[in-house]
Protein backbone atom coordinates (compact mmCIF):
# COMPACT_ATOMS: atom_id res chain seq x y z
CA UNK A 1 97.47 -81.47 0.23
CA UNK A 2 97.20 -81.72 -3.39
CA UNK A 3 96.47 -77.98 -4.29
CA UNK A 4 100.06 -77.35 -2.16
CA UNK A 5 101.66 -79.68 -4.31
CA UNK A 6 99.81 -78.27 -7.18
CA UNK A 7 101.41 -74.80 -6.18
CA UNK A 8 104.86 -76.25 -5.21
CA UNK A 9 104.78 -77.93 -9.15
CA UNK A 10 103.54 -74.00 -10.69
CA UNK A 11 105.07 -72.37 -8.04
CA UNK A 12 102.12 -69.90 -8.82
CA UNK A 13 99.55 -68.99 -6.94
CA UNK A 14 97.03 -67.70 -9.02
CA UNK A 15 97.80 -71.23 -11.22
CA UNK A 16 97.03 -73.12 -8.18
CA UNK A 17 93.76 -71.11 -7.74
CA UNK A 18 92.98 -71.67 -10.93
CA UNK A 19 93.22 -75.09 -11.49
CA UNK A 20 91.56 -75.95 -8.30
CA UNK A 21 88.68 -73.40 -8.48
CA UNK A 22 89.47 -71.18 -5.67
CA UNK A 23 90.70 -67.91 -4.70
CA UNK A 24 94.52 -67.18 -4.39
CA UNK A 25 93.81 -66.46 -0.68
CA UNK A 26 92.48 -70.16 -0.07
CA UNK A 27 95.56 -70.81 -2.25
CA UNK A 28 98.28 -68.52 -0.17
CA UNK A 29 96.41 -69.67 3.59
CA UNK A 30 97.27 -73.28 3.03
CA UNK A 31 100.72 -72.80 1.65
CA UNK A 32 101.76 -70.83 4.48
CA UNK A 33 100.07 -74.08 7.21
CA UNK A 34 101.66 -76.42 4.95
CA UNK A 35 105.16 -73.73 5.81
CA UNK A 36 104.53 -73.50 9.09
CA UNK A 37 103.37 -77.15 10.08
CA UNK A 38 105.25 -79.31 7.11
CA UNK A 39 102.94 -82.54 6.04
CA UNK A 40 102.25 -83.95 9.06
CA UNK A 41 100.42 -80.89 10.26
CA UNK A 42 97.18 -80.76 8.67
CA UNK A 43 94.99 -82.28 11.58
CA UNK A 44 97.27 -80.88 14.17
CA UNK A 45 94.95 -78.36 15.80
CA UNK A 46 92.42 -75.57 14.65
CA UNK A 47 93.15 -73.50 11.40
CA UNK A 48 91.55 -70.57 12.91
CA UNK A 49 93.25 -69.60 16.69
CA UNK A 50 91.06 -70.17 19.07
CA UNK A 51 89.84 -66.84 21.60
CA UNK A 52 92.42 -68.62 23.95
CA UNK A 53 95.07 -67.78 21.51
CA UNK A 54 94.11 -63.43 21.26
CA UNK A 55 95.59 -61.73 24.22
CA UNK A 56 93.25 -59.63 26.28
CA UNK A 57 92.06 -56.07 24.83
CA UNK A 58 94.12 -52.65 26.07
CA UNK A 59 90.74 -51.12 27.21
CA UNK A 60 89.40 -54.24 29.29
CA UNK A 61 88.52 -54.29 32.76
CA UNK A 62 87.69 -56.86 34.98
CA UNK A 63 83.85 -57.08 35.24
CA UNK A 64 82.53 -57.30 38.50
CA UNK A 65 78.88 -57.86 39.74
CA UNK A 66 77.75 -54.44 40.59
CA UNK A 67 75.19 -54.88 43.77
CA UNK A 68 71.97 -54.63 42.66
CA UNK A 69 72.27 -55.97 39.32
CA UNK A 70 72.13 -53.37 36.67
CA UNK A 71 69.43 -51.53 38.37
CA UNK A 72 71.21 -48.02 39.11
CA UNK A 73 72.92 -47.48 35.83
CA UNK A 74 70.01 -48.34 33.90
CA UNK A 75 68.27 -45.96 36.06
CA UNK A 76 71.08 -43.91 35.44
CA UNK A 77 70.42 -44.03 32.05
CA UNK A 78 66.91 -43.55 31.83
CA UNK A 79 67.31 -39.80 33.34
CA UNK A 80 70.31 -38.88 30.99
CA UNK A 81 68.25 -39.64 28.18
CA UNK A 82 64.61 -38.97 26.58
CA UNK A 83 62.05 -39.46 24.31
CA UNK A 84 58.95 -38.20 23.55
CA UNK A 85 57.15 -41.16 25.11
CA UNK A 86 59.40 -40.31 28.40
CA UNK A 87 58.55 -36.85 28.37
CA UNK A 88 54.76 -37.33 27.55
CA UNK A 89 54.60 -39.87 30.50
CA UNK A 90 56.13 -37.63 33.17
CA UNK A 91 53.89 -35.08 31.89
CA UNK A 92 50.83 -37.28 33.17
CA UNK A 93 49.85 -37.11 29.29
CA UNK A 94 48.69 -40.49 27.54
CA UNK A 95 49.36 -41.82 23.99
């Protein structure tokens, strides 16, 4: 409370950042809560929104258990890709 009122005195915010050691973002993050909540808001919930608060992503699809675990796509996966290791053990070869 007292850097706000330190910044609200200056009505700087690089003073305020000075004075109190930090960085004018630390400065400008709590002037804006202290805006958007008044004085009474400083225990009033979470400073940082919580993943309730983030709407769900354009791209995201519901996830569903595919039967038989991940099994087939891994499988999947193995034959769309290679290695030497991969190849040299098909071949029968060792190490």
């Amino acid at each position: 409370m007292r850097l706000v009122e330190t910044y609200l005195e200056t009505e700087n915010i690089g003073e305020a950042a000075r004075r109190w050691h930090t960085s004018r973002n630390v400065v400008h993050n709590w002037v804006q809560r202290y805006g958007d909540r008044g004085a009474g808001g400083w225990a009033t919930g979470p400073a940082v929104p919580t993943l309730s608060h983030f709407p769900p992503r354009a791209n995201s699809r519901p996830t569903t258990a595919t039967p038989g675990g991940n099994a087939p796509r891994q499988a999947q996966y193995r034959e769309l890709t290679t290695s030497p290791r991969r190849v040299a053990a098909g071949a029968g070869a060792s190490r």
